[in-house]
Protein backbone atom coordinates (compact mmCIF):
# COMPACT_ATOMS: atom_id res chain seq x y z
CA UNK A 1 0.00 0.00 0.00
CA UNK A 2 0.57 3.47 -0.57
CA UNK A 3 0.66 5.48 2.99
CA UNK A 4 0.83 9.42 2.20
CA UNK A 5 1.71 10.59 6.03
CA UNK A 6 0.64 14.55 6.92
CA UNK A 7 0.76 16.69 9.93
CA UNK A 8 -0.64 19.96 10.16
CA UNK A 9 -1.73 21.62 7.33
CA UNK A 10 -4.11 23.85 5.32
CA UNK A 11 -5.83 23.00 2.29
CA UNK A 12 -8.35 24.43 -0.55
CA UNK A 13 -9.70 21.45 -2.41
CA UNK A 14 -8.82 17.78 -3.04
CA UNK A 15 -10.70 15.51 -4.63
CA UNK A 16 -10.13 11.74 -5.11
CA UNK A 17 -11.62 9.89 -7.94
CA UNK A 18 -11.75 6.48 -9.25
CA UNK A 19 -11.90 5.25 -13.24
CA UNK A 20 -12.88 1.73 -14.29
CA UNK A 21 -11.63 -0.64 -17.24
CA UNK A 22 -14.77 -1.51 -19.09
CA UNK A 23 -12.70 -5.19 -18.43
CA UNK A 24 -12.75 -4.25 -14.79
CA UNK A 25 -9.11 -6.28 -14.62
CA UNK A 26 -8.04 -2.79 -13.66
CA UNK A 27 -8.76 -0.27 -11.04
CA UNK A 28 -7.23 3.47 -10.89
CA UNK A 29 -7.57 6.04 -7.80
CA UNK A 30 -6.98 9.32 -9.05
CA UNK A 31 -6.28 12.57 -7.56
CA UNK A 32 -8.01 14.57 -10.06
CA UNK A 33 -5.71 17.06 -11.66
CA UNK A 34 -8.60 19.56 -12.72
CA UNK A 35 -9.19 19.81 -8.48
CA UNK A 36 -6.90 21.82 -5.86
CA UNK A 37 -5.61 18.87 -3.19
CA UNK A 38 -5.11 19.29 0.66
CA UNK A 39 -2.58 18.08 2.76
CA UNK A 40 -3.77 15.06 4.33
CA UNK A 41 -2.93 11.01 5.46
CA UNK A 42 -3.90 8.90 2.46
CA UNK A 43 -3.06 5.46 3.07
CA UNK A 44 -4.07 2.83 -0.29
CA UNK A 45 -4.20 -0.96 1.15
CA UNK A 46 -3.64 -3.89 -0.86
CA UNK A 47 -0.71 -2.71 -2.74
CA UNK A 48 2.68 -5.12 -1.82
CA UNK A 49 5.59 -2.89 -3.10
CA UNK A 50 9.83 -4.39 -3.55
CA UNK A 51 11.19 -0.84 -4.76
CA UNK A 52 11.78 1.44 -2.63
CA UNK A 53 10.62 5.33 -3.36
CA UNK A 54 12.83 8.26 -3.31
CA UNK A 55 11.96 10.15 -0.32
CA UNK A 56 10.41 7.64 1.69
CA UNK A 57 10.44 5.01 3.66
CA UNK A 58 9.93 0.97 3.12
CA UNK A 59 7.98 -1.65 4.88
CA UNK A 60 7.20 -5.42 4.32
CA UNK A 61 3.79 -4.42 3.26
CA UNK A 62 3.62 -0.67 2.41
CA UNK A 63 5.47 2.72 0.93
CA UNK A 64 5.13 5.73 3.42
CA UNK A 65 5.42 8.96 1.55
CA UNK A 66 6.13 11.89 4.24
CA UNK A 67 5.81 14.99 1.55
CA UNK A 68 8.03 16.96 4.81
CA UNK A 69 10.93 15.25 2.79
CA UNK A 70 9.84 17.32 -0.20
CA UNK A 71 9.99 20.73 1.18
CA UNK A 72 6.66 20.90 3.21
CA UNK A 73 6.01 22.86 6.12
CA UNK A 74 3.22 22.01 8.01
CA UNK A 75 3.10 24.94 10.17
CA UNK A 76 -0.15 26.09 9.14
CA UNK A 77 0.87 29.18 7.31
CA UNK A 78 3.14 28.01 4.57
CA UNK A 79 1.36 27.72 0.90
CA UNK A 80 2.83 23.96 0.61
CA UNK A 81 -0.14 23.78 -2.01
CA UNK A 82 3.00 23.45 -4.67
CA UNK A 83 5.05 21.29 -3.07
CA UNK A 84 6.48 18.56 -5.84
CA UNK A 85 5.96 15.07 -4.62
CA UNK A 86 8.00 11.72 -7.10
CA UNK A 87 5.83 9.72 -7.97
CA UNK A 88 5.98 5.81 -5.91
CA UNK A 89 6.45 3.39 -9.12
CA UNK A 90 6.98 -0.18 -8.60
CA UNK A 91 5.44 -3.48 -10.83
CA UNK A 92 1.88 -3.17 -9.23
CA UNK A 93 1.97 0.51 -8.65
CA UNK A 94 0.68 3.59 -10.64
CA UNK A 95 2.84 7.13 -10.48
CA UNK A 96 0.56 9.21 -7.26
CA UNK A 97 1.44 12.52 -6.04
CA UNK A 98 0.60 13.93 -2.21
CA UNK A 99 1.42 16.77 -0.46
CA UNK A 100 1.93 18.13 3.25
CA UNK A 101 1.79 21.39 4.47
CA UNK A 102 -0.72 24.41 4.45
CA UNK A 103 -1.67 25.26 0.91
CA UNK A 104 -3.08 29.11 1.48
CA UNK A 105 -4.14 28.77 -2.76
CA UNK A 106 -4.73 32.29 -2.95
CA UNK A 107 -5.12 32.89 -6.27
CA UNK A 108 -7.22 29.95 -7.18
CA UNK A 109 -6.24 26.33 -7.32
CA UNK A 110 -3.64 24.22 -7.17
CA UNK A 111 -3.44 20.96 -9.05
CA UNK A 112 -1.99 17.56 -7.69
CA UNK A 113 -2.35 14.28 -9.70
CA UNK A 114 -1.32 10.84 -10.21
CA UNK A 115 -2.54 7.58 -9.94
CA UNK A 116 -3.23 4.98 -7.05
CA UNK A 117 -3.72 1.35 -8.46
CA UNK A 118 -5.93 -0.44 -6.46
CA UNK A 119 -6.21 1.63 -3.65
CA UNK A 120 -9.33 0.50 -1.48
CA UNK A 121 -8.05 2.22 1.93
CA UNK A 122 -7.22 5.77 2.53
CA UNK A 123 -6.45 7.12 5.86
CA UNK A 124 -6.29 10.83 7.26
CA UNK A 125 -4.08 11.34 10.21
CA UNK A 126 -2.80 15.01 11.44
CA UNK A 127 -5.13 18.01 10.90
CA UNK A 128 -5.96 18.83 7.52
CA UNK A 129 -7.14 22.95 7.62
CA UNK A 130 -9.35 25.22 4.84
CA UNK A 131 -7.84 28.11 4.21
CA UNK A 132 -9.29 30.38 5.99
CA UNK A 133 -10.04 33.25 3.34
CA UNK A 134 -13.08 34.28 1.69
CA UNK A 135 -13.14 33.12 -2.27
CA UNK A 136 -15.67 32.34 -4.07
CA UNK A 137 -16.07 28.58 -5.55
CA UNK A 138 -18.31 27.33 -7.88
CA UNK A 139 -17.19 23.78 -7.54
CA UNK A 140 -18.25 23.96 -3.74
CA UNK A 141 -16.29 20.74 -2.77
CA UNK A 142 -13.37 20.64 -0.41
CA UNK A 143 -12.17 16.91 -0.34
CA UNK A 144 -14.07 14.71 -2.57
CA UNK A 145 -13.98 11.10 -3.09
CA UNK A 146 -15.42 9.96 -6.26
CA UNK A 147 -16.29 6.78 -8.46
CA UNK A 148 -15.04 4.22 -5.78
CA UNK A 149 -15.67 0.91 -5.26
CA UNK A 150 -15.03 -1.59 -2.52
CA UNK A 151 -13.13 1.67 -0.61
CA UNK A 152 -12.44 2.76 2.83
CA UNK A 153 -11.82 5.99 4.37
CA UNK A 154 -10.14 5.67 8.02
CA UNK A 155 -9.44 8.54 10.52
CA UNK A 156 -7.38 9.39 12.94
CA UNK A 157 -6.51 13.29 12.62
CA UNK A 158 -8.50 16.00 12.41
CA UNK A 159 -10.45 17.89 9.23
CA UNK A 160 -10.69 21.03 10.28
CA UNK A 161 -13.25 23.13 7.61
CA UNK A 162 -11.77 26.58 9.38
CA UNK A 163 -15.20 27.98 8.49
CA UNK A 164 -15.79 30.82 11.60
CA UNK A 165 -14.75 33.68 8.45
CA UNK A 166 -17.59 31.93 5.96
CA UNK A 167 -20.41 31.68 9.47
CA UNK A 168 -19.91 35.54 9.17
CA UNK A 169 -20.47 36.03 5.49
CA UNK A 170 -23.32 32.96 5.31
CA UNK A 171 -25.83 35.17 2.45
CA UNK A 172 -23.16 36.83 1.04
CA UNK A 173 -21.19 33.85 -0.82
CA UNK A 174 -21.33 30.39 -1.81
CA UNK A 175 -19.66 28.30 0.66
CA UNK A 176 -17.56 24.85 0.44
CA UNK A 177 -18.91 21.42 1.44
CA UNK A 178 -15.98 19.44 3.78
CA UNK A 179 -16.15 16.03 2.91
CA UNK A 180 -18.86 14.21 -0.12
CA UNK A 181 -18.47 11.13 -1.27
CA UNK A 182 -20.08 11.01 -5.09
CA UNK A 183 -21.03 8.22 -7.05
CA UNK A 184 -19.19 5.49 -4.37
CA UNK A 185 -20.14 1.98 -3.99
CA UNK A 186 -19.25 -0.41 -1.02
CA UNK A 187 -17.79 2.02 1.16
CA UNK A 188 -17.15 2.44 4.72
CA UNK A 189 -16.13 5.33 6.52
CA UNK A 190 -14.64 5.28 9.93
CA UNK A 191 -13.57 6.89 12.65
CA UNK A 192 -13.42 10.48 10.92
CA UNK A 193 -13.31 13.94 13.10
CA UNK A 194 -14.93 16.83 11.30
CA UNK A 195 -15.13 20.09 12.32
CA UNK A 196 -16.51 23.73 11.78
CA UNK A 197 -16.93 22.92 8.23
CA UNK A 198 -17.77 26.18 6.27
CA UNK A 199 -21.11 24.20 5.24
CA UNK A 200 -22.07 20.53 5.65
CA UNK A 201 -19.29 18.45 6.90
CA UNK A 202 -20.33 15.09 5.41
CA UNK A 203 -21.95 14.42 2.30
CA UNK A 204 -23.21 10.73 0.87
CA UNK A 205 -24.42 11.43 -2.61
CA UNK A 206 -25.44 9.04 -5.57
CA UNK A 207 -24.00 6.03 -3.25
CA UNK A 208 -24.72 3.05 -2.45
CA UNK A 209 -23.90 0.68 -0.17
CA UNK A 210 -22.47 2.90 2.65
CA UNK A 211 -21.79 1.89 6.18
CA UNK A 212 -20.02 4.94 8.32
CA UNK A 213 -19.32 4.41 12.03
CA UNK A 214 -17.49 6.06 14.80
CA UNK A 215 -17.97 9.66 13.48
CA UNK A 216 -17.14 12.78 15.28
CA UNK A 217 -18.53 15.93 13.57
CA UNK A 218 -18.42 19.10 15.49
CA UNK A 219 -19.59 22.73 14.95
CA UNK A 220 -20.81 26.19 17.37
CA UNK A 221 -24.61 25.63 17.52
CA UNK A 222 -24.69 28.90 15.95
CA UNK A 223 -22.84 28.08 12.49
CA UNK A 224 -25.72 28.48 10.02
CA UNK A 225 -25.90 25.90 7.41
CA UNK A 226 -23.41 23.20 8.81
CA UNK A 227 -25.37 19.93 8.89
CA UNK A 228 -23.32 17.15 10.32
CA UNK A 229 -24.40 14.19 7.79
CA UNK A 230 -26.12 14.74 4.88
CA UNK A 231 -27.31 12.27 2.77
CA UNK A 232 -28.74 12.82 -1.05
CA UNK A 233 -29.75 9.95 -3.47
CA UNK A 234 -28.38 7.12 -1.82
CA UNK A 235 -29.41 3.85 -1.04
CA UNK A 236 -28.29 0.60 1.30
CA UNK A 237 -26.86 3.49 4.01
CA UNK A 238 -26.11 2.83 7.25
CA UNK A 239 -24.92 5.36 10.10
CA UNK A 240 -24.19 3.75 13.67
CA UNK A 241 -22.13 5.35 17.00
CA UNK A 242 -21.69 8.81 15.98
CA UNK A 243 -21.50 12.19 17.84
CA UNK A 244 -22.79 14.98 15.83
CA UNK A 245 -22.43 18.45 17.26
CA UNK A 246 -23.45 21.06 15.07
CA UNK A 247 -25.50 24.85 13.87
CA UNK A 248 -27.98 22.65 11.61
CA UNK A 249 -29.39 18.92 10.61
CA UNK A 250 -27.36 16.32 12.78
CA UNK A 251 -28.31 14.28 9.89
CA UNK A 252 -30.33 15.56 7.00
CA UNK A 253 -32.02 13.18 4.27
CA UNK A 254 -33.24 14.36 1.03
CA UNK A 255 -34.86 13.15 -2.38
CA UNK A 256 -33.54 10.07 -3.73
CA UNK A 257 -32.38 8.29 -0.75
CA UNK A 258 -34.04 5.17 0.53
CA UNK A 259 -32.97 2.15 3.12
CA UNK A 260 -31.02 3.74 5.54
CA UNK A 261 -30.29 2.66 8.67
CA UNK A 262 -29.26 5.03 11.55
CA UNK A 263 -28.60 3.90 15.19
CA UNK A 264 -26.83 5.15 18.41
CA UNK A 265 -26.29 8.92 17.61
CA UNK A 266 -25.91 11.15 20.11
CA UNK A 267 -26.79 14.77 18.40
CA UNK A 268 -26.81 18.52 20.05
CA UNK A 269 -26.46 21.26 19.36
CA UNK A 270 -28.19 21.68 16.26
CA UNK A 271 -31.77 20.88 14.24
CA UNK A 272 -32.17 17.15 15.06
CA UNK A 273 -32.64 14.58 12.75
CA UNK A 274 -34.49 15.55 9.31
CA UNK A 275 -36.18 14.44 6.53
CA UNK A 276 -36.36 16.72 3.60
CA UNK A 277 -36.89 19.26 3.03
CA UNK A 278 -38.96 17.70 -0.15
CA UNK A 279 -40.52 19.42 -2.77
CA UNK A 280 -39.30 23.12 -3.15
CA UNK A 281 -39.87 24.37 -6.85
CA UNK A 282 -42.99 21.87 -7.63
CA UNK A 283 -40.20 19.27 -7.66
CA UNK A 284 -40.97 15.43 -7.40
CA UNK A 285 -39.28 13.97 -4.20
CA UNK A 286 -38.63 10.45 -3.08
CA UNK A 287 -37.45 9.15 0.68
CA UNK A 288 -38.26 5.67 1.64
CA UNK A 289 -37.22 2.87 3.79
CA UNK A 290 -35.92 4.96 6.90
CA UNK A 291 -34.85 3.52 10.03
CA UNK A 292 -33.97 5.59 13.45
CA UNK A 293 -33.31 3.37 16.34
CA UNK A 294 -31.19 4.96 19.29
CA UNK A 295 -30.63 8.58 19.58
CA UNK A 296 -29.79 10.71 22.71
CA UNK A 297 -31.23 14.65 21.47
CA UNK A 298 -30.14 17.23 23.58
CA UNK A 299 -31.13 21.35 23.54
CA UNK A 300 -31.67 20.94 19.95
CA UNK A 301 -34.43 22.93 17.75
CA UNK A 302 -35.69 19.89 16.88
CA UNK A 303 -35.83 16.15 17.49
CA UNK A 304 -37.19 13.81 14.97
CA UNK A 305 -38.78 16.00 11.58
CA UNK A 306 -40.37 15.26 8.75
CA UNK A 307 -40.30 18.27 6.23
CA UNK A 308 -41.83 19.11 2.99
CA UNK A 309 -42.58 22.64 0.66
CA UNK A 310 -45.94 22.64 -0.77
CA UNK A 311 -46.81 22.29 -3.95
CA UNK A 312 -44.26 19.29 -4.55
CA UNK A 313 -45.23 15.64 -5.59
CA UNK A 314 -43.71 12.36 -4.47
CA UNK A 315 -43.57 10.38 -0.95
CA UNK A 316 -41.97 9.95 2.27
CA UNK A 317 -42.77 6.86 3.35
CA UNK A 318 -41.84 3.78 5.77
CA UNK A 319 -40.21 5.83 8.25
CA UNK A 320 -39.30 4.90 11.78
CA UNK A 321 -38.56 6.54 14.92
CA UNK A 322 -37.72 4.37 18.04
CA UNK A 323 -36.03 4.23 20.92
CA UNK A 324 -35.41 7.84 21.08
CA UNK A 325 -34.40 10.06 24.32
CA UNK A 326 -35.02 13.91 23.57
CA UNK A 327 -33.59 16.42 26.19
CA UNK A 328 -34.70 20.11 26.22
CA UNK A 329 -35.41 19.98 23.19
CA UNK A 330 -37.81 22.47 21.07
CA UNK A 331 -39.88 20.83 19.04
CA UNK A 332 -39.04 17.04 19.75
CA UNK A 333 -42.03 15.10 17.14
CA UNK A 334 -42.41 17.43 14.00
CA UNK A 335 -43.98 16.78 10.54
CA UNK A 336 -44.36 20.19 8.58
CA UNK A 337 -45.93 19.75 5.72
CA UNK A 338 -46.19 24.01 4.86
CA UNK A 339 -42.36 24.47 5.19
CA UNK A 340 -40.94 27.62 4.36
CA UNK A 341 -38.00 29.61 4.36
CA UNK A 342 -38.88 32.26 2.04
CA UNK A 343 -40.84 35.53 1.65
CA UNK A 344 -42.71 34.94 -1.96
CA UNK A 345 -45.32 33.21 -3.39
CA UNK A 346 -44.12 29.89 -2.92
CA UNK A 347 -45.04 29.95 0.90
CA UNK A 348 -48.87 30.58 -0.33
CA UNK A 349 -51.04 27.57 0.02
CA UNK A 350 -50.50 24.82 -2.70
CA UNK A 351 -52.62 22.28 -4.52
CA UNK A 352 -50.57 19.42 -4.36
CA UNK A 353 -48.14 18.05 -1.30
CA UNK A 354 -45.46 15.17 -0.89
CA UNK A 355 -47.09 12.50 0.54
CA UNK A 356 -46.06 11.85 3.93
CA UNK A 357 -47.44 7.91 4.56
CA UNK A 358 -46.75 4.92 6.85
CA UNK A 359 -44.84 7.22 9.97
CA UNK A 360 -43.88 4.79 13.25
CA UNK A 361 -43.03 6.93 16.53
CA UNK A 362 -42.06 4.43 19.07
CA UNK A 363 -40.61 5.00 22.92
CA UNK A 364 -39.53 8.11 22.67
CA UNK A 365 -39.13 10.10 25.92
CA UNK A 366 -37.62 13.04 27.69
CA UNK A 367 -38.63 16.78 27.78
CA UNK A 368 -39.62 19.61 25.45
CA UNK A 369 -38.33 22.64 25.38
CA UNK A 370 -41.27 24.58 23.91
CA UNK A 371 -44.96 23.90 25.39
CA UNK A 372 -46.04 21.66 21.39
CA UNK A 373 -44.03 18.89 22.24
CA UNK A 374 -45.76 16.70 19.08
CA UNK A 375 -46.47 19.08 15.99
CA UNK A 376 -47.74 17.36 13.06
CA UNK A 377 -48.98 19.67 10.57
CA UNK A 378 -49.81 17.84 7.86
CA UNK A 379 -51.70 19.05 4.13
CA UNK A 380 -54.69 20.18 4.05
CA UNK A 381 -55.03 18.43 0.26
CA UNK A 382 -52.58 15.82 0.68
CA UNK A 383 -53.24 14.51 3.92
CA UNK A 384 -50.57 13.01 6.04
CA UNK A 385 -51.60 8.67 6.33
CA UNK A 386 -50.64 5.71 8.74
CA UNK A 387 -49.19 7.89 11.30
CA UNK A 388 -48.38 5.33 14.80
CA UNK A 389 -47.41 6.95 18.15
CA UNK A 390 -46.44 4.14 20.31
CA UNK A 391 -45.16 4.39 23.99
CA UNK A 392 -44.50 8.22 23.62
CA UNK A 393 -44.17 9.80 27.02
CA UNK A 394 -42.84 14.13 26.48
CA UNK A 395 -42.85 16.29 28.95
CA UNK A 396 -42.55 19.94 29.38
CA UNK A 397 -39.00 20.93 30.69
CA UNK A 398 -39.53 23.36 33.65
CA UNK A 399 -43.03 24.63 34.53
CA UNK A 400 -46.32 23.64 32.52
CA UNK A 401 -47.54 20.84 30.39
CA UNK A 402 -46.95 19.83 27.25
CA UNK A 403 -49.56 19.64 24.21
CA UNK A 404 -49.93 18.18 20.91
CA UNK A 405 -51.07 19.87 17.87
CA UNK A 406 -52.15 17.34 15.14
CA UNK A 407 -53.73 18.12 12.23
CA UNK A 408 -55.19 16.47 8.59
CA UNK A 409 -53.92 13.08 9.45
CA UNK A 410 -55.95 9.73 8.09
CA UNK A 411 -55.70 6.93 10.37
CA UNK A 412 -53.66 8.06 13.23
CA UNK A 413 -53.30 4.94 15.52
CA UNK A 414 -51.87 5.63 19.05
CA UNK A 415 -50.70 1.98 20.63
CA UNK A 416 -49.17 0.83 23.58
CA UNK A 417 -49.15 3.22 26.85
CA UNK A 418 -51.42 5.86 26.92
CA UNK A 419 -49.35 8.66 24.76
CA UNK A 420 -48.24 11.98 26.29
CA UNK A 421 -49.22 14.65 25.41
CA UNK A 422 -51.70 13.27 22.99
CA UNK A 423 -52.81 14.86 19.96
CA UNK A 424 -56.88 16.66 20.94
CA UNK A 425 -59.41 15.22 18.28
CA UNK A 426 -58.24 11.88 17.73
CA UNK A 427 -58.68 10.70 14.48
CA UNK A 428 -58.81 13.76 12.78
């Protein structure tokens, strides 16, 4: 293997991508030339190399690459964006480039490429930093990992998004996304820190097959737009032992995305778990298959939501909440169907809705922040349907009780222990 070693640094961009033989005898990692890379730990497994590389270091079983032998600094000021990496060669590997230090990439980006041969393990170890200055980007990714198959991303260090100068400037420019994984299949991600990214920190898009574990993805609770996980048409996803800590979604799941599996998180601060929003712009919108079981929520805006624009088409459907401990938190059991964020005529009422269908609340407890401690505000022409609230027992933190507000819902079932608060007008 292939083990490109960091310490601290600052990067603009990297992104990682993978091309296939129509044979599929051959598999290339490549760090995409067109892209501006960071100074990070890469580490590709399954690569036995008997030459040795100028400028690093041999083992039985892998070639370390420390770019500080290249002229690196890694003092978190140096541009080291430039800094000329050999390529490793050897019988079973392809020419790859790396570098360490603290690429500033002022005036635009810098360009690192090469090739990885079979390369199904990278790992990040020291602190990889954004630069911290304003610039606009229209690409909008920071590290990307692209077209893989069969890969794994290990941590170790720290990605550190550096995004407190963006936070300030949130309406007035378009800002980066840390981490997305595009168009990836069979891939596990562990043990990753993430931090203060200048927008979301994690992104699954147009995957499948996904398992992530052990993630630790931090942000103030007042960083607008920096939702820990967010995951956009993918399928087969699963998201276990995780602390997200952040100014938005803990985890956020939009159109496109179906069977996904999320257990023992432990989110706050931030917005909860979320799906959608679905919808905006009369758009057609698909989430199915979702699974929640084990979450500790704690002073977050929300708990467990369910969000949609009118006027859109499509479902969200086969959703489950269990097993779900909510602490302080604002609005703890949401489904908005009339979700808004803007001033115009697309907040008027609508004629159509997604369809929000076959909802399962199960044992969730703790206190609510606000006195509606169950809000579901469904359509008034697409009615919410199959909505369970099983063994739900909310209280109202400090003095008073809580209530529900529930409203066009066809066949809302309440099972097990009385529910509390329940919603007034059963059945309606």
């Amino acid at each position: 293997m292939q083990l490109y070693k960091t310490s601290v640094t600052s990067l603009q961009k990297l992104v990682i991508s993978s091309k296939y033989r129509k044979d599929k005898k051959e598999e290339k990692s490549i760090i995409n030339p067109q892209k501006v890379p960071e100074k990070d730990k890469f580490s590709n497994f399954n690569q036995s190399s008997n030459h040795v590389v100028h400028g690093a270091r041999r083992s039985r079983h892998k070639v370390i690459i420390n770019v500080d032998h290249f002229g690196a600094k890694a003092d978190g000021q140096t541009d080291d964006t430039q800094v000329p990496v050999p390529p490793a060669r050897g019988r079973d590997e392809a020419p790859a480039q790396s570098i360490d230090g603290s690429p500033s990439c002022r005036d635009g980006a810098r360009h690192f490429h090469g090739r990885a041969g079979h390369a199904p393990v990278s790992q990040i170890k020291g602190t990889i930093r954004a630069f911290s200055e304003l610039h606009e980007d229209t690409d909008r990714f920071w590290i990307k990992f692209q077209n893989l198959r069969n890969f794994q991303v290990q941590g170790g260090g720290i990605v550190d998004g550096n995004g407190e100068i963006w936070w300030k400037n949130s309406c007035k420019i378009k800002k980066t996304l840390a981490m997305t994984f595009e168009h990836c299949t069979n891939l596990k991600v562990t043990n990753l820190h993430i931090q203060n990214s200048q927008q979301m920190h994690l992104i699954f898009q147009n995957c499948v097959g996904v398992n992530a574990s052990y993630l630790n993805v931090t942000a103030p609770g007042t960083s607008p737009n920096t939702d820990g996980i967010h995951i956009t048409k993918t399928q087969n996803i699963e998201i276990t032992t995780s602390e997200i800590k952040t100014g938005d979604d803990c985890i956020s799941i939009v159109n496109g995305s179906k069977n996904i599996r999320i257990t023992n998180i432990v989110c706050g601060p931030g917005h909860g778990i979320s799906i959608g929003s679905l919808g905006e712009n009369h758009l057609e919108h698909h989430v199915s298959n979702v699974l929640v079981d084990g979450a500790t929520l704690s002073s977050t805006k929300n708990g467990v939501r369910i969000k949609t624009w009118q006027g859109g088409s499509g479902y969200a459907r086969n959703i489950t909440f269990q097993n779900i401990e909510m602490h302080n938190v604002f609005n703890p059991i949401i489904i908005n169907q009339n979700y808004c964020d803007k001033l115009d005529e697309s907040c008027k009422e609508q004629k159509s809705a997604v369809q929000v269908m076959d909802v399962v609340y199960n044992n969730i407890r703790g206190t609510s922040a606000s006195e509606v401690a169950i809000k579901l505000e469904c359509s008034d022409t697409v009615p919410c349907r199959g909505i369970v609230l099983e063994n739900i027992n909310l209280s109202r933190q400090g003095e008073g009780e809580a209530e529900a507000n529930c409203s066009n819902i066809i066949g809302l079932i309440s099972l097990g222990t009385p529910v509390s608060p329940s919603c007034p007008n059963f059945g309606n």
